[in-house]
C-alpha atoms as a PDB file:
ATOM      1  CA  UNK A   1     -39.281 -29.623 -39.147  1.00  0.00           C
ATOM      2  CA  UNK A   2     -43.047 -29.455 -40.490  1.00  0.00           C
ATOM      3  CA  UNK A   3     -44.911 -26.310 -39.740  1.00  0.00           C
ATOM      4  CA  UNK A   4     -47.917 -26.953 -37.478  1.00  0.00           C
ATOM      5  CA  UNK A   5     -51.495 -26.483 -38.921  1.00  0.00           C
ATOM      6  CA  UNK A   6     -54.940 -27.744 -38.247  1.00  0.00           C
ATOM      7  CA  UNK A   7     -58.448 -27.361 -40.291  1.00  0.00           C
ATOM      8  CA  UNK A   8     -60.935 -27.708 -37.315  1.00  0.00           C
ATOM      9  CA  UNK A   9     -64.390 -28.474 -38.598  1.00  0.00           C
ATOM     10  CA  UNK A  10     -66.910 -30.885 -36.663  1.00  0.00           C
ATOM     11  CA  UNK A  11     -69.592 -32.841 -37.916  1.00  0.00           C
ATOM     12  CA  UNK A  12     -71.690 -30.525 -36.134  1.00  0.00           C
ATOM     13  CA  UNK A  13     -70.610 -27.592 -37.549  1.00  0.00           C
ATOM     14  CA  UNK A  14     -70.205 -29.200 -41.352  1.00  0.00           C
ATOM     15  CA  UNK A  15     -74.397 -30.183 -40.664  1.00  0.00           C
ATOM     16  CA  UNK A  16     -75.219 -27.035 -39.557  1.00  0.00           C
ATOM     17  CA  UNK A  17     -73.308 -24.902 -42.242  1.00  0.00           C
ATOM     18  CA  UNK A  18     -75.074 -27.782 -45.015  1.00  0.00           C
ATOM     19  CA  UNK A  19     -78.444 -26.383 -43.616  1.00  0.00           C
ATOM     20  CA  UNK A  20     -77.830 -23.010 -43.709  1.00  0.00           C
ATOM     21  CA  UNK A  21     -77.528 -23.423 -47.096  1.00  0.00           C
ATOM     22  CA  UNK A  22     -79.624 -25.239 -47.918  1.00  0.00           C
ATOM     23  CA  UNK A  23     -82.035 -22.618 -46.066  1.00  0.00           C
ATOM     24  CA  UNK A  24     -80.406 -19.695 -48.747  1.00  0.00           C
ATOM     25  CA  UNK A  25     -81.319 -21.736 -51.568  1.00  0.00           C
ATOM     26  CA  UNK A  26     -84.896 -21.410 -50.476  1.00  0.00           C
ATOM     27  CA  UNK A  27     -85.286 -18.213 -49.363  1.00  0.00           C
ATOM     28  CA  UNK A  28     -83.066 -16.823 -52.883  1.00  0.00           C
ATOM     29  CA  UNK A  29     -84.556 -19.299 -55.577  1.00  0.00           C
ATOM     30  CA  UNK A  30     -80.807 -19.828 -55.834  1.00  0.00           C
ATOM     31  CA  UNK A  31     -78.110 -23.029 -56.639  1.00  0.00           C
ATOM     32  CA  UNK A  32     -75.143 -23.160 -54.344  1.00  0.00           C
ATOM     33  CA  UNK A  33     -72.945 -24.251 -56.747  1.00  0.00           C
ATOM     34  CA  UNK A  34     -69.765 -24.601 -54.327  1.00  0.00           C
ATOM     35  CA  UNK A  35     -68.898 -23.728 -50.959  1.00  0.00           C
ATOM     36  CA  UNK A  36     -65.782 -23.585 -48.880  1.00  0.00           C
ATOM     37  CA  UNK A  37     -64.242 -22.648 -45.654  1.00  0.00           C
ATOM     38  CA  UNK A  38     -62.341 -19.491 -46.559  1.00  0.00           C
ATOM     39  CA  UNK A  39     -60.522 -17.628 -43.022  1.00  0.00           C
ATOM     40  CA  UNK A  40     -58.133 -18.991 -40.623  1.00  0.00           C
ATOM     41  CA  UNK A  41     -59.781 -22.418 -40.299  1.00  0.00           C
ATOM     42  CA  UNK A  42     -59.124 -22.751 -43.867  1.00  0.00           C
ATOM     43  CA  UNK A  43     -54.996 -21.585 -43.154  1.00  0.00           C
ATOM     44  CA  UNK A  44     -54.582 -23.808 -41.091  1.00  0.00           C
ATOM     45  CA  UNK A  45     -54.428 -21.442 -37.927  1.00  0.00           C
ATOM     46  CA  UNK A  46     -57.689 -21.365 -36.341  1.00  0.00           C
ATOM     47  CA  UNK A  47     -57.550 -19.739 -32.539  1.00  0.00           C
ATOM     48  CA  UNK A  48     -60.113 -21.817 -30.726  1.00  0.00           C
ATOM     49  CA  UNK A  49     -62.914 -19.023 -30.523  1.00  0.00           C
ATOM     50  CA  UNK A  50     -62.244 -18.643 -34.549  1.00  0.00           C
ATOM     51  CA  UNK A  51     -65.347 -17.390 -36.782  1.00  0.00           C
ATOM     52  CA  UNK A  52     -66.323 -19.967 -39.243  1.00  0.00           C
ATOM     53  CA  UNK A  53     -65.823 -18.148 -42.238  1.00  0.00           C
ATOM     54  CA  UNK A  54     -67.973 -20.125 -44.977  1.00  0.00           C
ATOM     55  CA  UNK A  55     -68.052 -18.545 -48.444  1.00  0.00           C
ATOM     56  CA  UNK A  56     -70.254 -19.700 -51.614  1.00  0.00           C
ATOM     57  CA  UNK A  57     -71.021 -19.401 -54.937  1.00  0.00           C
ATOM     58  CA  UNK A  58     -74.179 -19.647 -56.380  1.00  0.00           C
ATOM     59  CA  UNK A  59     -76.688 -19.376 -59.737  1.00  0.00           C
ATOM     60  CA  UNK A  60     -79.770 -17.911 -60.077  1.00  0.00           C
ATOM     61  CA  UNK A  61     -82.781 -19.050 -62.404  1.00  0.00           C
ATOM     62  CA  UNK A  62     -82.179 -18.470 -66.163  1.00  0.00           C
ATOM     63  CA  UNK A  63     -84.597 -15.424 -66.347  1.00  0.00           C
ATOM     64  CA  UNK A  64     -82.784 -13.685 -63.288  1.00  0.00           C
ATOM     65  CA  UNK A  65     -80.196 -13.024 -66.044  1.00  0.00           C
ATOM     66  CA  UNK A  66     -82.812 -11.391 -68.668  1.00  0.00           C
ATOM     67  CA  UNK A  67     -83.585  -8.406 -66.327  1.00  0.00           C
ATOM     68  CA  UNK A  68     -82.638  -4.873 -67.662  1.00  0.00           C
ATOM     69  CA  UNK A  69     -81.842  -3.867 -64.378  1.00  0.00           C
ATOM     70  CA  UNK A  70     -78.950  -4.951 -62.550  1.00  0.00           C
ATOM     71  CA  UNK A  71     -79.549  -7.260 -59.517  1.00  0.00           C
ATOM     72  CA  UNK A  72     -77.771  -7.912 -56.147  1.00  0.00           C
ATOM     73  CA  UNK A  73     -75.380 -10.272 -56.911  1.00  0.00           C
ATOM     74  CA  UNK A  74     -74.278 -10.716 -53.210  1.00  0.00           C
ATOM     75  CA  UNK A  75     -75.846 -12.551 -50.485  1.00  0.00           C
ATOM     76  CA  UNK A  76     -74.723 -12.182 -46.635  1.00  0.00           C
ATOM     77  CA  UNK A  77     -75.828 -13.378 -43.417  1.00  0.00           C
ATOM     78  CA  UNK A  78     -75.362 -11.438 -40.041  1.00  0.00           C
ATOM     79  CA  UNK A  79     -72.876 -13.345 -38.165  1.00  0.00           C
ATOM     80  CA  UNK A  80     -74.277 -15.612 -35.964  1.00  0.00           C
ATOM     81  CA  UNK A  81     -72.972 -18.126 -33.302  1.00  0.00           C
ATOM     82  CA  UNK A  82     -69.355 -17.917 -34.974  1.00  0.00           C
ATOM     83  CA  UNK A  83     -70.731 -18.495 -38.215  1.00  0.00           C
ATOM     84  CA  UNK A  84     -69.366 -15.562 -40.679  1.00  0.00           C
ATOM     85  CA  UNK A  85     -71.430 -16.624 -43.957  1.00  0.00           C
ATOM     86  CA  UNK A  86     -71.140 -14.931 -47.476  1.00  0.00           C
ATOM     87  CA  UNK A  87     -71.538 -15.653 -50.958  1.00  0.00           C
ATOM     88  CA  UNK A  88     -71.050 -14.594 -54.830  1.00  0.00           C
ATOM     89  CA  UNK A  89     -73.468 -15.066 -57.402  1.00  0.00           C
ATOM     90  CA  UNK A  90     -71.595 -16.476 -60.653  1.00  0.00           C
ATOM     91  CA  UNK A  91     -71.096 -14.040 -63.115  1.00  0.00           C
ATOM     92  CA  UNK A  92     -70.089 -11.775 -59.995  1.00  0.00           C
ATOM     93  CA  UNK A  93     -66.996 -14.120 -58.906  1.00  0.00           C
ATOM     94  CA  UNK A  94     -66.138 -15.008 -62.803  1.00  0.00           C
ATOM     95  CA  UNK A  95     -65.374 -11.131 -63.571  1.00  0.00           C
ATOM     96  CA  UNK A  96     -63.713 -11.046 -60.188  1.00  0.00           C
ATOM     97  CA  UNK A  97     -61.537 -14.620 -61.888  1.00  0.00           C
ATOM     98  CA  UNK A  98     -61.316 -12.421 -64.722  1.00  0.00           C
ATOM     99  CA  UNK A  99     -59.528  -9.403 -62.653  1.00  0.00           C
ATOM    100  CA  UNK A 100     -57.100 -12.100 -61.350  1.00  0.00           C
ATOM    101  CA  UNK A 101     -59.321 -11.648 -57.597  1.00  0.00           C
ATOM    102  CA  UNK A 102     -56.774 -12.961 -55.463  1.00  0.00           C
ATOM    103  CA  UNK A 103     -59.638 -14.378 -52.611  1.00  0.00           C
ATOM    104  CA  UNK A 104     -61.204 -16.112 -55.280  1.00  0.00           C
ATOM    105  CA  UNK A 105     -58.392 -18.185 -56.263  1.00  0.00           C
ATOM    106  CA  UNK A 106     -57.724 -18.908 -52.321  1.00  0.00           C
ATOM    107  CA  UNK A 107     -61.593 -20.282 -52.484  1.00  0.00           C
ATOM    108  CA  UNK A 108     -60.493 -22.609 -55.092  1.00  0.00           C
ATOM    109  CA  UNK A 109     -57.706 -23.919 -53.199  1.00  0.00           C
ATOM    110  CA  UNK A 110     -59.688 -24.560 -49.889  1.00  0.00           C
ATOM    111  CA  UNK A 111     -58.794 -27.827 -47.980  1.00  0.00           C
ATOM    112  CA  UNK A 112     -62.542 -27.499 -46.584  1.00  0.00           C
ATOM    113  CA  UNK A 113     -65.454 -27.754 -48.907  1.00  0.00           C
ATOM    114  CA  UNK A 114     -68.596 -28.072 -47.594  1.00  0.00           C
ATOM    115  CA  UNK A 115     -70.409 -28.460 -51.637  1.00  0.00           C
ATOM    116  CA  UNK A 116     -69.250 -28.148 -54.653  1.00  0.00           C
ATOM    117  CA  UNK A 117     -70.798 -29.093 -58.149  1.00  0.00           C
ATOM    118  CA  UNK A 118     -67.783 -31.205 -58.996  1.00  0.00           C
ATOM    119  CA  UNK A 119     -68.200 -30.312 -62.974  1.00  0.00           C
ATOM    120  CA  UNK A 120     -68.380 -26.605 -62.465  1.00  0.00           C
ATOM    121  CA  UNK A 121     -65.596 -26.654 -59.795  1.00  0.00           C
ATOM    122  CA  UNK A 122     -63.397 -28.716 -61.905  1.00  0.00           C
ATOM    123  CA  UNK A 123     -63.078 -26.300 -64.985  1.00  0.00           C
ATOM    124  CA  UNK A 124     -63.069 -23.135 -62.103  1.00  0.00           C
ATOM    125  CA  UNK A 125     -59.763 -24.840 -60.819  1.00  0.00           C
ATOM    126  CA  UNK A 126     -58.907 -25.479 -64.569  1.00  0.00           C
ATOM    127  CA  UNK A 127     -59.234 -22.095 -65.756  1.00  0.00           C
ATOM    128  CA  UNK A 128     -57.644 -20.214 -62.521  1.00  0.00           C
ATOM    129  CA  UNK A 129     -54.304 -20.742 -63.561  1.00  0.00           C
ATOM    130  CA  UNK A 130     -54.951 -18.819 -66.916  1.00  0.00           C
ATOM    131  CA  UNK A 131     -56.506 -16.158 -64.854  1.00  0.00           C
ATOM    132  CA  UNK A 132     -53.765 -15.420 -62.231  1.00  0.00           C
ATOM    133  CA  UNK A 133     -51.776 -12.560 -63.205  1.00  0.00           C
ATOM    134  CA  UNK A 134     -48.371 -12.473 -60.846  1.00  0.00           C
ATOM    135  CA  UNK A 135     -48.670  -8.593 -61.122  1.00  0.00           C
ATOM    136  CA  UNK A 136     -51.666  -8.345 -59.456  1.00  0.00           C
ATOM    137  CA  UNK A 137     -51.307 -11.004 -56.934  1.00  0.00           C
ATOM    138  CA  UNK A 138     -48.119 -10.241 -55.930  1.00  0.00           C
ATOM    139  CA  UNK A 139     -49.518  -6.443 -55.227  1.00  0.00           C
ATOM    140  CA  UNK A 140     -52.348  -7.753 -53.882  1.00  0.00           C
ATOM    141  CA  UNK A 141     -50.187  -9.793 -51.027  1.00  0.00           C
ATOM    142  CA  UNK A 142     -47.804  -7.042 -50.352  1.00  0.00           C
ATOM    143  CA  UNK A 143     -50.205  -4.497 -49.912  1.00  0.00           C
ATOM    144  CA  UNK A 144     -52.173  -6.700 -47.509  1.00  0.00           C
ATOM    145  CA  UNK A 145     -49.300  -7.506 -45.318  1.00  0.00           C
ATOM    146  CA  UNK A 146     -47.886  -3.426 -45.541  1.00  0.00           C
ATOM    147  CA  UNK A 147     -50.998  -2.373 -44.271  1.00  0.00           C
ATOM    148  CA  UNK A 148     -51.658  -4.817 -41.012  1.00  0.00           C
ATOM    149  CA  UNK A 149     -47.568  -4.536 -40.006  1.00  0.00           C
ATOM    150  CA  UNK A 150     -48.510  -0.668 -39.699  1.00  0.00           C
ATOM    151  CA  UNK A 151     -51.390  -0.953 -38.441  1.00  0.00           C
ATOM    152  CA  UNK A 152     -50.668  -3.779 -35.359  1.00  0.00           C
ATOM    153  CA  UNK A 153     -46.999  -4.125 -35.008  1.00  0.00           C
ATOM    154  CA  UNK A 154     -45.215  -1.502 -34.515  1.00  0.00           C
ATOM    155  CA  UNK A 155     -45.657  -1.389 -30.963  1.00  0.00           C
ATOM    156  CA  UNK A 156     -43.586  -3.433 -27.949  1.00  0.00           C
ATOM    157  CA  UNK A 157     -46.324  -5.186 -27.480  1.00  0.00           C
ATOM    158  CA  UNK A 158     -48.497  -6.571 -30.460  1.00  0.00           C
ATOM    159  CA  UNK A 159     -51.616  -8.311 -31.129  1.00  0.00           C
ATOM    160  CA  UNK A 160     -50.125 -11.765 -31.844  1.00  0.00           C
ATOM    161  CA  UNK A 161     -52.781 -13.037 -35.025  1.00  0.00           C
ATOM    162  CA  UNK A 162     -51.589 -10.206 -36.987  1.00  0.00           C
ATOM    163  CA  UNK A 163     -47.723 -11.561 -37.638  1.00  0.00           C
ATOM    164  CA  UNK A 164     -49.671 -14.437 -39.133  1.00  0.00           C
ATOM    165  CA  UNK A 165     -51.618 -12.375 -40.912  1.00  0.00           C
ATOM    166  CA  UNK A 166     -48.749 -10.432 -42.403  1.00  0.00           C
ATOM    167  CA  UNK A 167     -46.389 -13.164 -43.337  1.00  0.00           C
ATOM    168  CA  UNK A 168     -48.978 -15.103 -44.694  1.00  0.00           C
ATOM    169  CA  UNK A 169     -49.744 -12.517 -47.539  1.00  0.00           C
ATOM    170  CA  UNK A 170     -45.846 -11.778 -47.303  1.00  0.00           C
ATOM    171  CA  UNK A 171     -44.662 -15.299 -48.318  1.00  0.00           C
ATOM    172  CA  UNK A 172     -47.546 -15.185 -51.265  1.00  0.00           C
ATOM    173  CA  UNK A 173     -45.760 -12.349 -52.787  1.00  0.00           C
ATOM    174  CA  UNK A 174     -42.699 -14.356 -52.676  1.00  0.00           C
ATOM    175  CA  UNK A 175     -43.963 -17.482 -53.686  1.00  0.00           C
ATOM    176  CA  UNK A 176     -45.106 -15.286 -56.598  1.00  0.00           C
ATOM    177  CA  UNK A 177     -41.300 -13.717 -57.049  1.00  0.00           C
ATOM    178  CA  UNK A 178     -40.379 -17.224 -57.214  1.00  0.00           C
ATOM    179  CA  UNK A 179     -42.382 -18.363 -60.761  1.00  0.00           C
ATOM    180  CA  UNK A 180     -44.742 -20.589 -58.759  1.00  0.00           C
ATOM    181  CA  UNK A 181     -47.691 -19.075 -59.989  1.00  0.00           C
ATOM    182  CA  UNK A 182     -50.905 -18.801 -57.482  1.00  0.00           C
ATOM    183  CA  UNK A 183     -49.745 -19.374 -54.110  1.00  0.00           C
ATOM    184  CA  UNK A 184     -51.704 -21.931 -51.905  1.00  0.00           C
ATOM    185  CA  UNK A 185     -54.144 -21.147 -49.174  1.00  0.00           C
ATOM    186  CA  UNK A 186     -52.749 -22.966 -46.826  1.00  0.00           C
ATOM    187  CA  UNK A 187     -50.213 -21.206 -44.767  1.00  0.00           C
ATOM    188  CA  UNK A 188     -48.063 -24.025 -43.680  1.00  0.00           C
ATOM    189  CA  UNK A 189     -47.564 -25.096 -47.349  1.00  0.00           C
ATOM    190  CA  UNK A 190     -45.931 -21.497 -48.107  1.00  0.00           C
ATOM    191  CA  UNK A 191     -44.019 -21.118 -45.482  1.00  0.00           C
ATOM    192  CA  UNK A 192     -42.204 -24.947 -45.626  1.00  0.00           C
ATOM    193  CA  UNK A 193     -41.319 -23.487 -49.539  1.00  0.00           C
ATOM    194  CA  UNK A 194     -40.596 -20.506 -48.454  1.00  0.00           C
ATOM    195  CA  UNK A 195     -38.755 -20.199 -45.176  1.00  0.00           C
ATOM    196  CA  UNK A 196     -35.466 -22.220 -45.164  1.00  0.00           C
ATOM    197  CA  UNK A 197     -34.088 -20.321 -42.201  1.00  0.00           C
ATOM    198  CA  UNK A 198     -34.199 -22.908 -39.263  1.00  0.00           C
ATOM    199  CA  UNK A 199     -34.630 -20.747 -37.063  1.00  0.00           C
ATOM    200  CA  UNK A 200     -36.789 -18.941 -38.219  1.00  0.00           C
ATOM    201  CA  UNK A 201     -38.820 -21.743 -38.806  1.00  0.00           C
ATOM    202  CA  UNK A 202     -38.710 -22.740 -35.085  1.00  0.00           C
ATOM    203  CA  UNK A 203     -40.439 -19.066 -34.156  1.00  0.00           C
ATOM    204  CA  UNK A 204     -42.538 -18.966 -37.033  1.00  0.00           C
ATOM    205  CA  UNK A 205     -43.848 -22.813 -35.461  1.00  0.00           C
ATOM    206  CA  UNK A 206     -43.853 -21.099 -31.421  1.00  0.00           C
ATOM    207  CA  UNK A 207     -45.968 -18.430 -33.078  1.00  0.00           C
ATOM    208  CA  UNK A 208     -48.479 -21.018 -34.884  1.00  0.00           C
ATOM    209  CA  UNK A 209     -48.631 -23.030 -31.312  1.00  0.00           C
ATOM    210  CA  UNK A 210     -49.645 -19.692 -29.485  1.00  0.00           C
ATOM    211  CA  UNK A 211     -52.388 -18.513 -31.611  1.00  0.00           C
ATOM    212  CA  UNK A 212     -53.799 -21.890 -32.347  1.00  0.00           C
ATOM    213  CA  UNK A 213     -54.049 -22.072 -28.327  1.00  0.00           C
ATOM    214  CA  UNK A 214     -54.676 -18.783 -27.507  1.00  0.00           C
ATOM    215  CA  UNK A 215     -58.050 -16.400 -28.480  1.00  0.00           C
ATOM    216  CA  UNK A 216     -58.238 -14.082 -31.172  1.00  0.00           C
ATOM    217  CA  UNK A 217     -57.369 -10.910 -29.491  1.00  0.00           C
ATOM    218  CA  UNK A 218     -54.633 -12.105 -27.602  1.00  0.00           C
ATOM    219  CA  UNK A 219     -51.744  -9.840 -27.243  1.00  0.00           C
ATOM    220  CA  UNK A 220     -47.821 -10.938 -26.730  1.00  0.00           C
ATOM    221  CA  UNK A 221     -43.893  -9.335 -26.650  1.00  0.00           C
ATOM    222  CA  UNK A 222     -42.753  -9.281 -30.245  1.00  0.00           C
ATOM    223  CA  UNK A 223     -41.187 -12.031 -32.129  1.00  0.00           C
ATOM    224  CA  UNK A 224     -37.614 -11.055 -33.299  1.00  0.00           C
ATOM    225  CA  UNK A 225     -36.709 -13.223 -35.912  1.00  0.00           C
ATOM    226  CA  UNK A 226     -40.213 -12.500 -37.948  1.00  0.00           C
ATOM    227  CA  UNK A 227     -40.405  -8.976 -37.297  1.00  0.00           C
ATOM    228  CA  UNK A 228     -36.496  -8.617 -39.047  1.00  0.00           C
ATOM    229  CA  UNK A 229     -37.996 -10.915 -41.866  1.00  0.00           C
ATOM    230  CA  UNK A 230     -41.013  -9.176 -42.291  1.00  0.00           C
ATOM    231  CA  UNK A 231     -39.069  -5.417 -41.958  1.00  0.00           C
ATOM    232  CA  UNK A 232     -36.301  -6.519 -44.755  1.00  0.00           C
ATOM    233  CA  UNK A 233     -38.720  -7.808 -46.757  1.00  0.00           C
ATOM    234  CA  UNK A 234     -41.209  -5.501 -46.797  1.00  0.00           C
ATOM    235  CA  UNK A 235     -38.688  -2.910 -47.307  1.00  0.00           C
ATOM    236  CA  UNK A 236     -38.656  -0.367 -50.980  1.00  0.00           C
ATOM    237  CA  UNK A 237     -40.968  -2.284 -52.012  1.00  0.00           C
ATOM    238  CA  UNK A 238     -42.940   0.044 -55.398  1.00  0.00           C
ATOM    239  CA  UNK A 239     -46.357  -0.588 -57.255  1.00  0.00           C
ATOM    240  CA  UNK A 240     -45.502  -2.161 -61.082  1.00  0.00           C
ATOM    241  CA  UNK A 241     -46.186   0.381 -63.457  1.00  0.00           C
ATOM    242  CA  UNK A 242     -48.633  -2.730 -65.603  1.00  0.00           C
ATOM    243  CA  UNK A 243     -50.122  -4.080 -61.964  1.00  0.00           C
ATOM    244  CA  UNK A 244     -53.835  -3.741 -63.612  1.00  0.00           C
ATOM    245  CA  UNK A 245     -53.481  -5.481 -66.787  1.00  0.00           C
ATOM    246  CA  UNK A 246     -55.339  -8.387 -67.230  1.00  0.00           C
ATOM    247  CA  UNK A 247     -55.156 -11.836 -68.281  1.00  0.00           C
ATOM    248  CA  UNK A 248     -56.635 -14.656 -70.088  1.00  0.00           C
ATOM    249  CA  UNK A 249     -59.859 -15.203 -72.349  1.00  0.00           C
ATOM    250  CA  UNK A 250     -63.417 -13.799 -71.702  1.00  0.00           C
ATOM    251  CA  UNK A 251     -64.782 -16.158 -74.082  1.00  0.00           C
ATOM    252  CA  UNK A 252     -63.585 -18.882 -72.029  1.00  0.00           C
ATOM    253  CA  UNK A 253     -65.878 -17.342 -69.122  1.00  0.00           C
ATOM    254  CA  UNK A 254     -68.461 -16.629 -71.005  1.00  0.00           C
ATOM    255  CA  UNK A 255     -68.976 -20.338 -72.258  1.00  0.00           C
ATOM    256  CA  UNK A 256     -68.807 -21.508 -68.746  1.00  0.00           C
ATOM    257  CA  UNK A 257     -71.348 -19.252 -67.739  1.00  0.00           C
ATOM    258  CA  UNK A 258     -73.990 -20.085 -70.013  1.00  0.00           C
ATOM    259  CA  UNK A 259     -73.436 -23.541 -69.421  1.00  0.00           C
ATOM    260  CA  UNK A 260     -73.787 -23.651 -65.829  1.00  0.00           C
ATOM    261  CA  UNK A 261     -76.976 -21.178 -65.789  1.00  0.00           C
ATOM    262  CA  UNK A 262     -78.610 -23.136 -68.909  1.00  0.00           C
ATOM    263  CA  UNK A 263     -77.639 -27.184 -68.559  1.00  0.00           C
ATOM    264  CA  UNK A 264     -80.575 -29.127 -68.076  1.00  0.00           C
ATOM    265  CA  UNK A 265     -79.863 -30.709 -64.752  1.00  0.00           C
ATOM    266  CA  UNK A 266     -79.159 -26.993 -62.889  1.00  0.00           C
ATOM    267  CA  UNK A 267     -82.441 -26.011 -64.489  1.00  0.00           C
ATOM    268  CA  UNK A 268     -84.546 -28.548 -63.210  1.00  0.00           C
ATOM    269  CA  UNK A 269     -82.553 -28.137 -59.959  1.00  0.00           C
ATOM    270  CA  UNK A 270     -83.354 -24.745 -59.978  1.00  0.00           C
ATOM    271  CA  UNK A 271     -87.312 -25.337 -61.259  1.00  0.00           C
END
């Protein structure tokens, strides 16, 4: 039995995120360079009344990078009309690929891209996997799913999002323990490698149809099958001693920086 998911994104929505872009580039002398749909919507278990949570990467003009002073290398919108929209400038999200950032990795792995510069994209993707250190992702995931079980599910009655968004982290760190290297974004993907327990596959897929239905607060009885998965797994769990130490090549970076922030076509984009 497949796991349910859906990526919901209209034409509407698609236009209107492709101008609000556009709009940043303007107002930041900036490149977008690649965007992507990065929350639920990108999971593949959107509630209805889901935030559109659109996340970018962008350049700035070659002299922005000759400053003595260090810039703002973040740009954020106020949420607006469901539209949650946030982005990195590049050198900012390459040392954050150097520190094996597990969100940027799930950026790269997006099944909805609203732009991307295919070239600079391509090698991104390429040089993830050299990148991803299992230490720190597999921390990363555990931690994440440790802290919303305390915080939302200890109670008879829980808010129902938050099992998804503990076994979702949960069966990253496992997908990890496995050897598969950087697990995918979207949820149904880990969870069909993942979970081989039928029945637990049949409440994991009751769960999906319920919050895909249902609004984001919505609260529910508890689940027994995934709250005795998520306890035993979750259980004496300890922080590796080596958790911080890094991985791959700076040069590697480095090069791909000055290319994208020096070829001729970005600079007469930028111009």
């Amino acid at each position: 039995m497949a796991f349910l998911y859906a990526h919901p994104v209209s034409a509407a929505v698609r236009e209107r995120v492709e101008k609000e872009l556009t709009a940043i580039e303007a107002r930041h002398q900036v490149k977008v360079l690649f965007a992507c749909e990065s929350g639920s919507r990108g999971w593949g278990f959107a509630s209805p009344d889901s935030d559109y949570d659109v996340r970018f990467v962008y350049v700035h003009r070659p002299e922005w990078y000759l400053r003595v002073e260090p810039q703002r290398d973040v740009i954020e919108l106020p949420i607006s009309d469901e539209l949650d929209i946030s982005g990195w400038e590049l050198r900012k999200a390459l040392q954050l690929l150097r520190r094996s950032n597990p969100t940027l990795f799930e950026w790269l792995d997006s099944p909805l891209v609203y732009r991307e510069d295919a070239a600079l994209a391509g090698q991104l993707r390429a040089l993830a996997p050299s990148f991803f250190s299992s230490r720190k992702g597999r921390w990363h995931y555990l931690s994440m799913a440790k802290k919303n079980f305390r915080g939302y599910l200890l109670g008879d009655t829980v808010r129902l999002k938050k099992y998804l968004y503990v076994l979702r982290p949960l069966l990253a760190a496992l997908w990890v323990d496995a050897g598969r290297g950087m697990p995918p974004m979207r949820f149904a993907d880990l969870a069909d490698a993942m979970v081989s327990d039928v029945a637990l596959r049949d409440e994991i897929n009751q769960l999906l149809a319920v919050k895909m239905a249902a609004g984001e607060a919505e609260y529910g009885a508890r689940f027994p099958l995934i709250h005795d998965f998520i306890e035993r797994e979750l259980a004496e769990e300890k922080l590796p001693p080596d958790f911080k130490q890094p991985e791959g090549e700076d040069a590697q970076l480095d090069q791909l920086l000055r290319q994208a922030i020096g070829q001729t076509p970005l600079a007469e984009a930028l111009a």
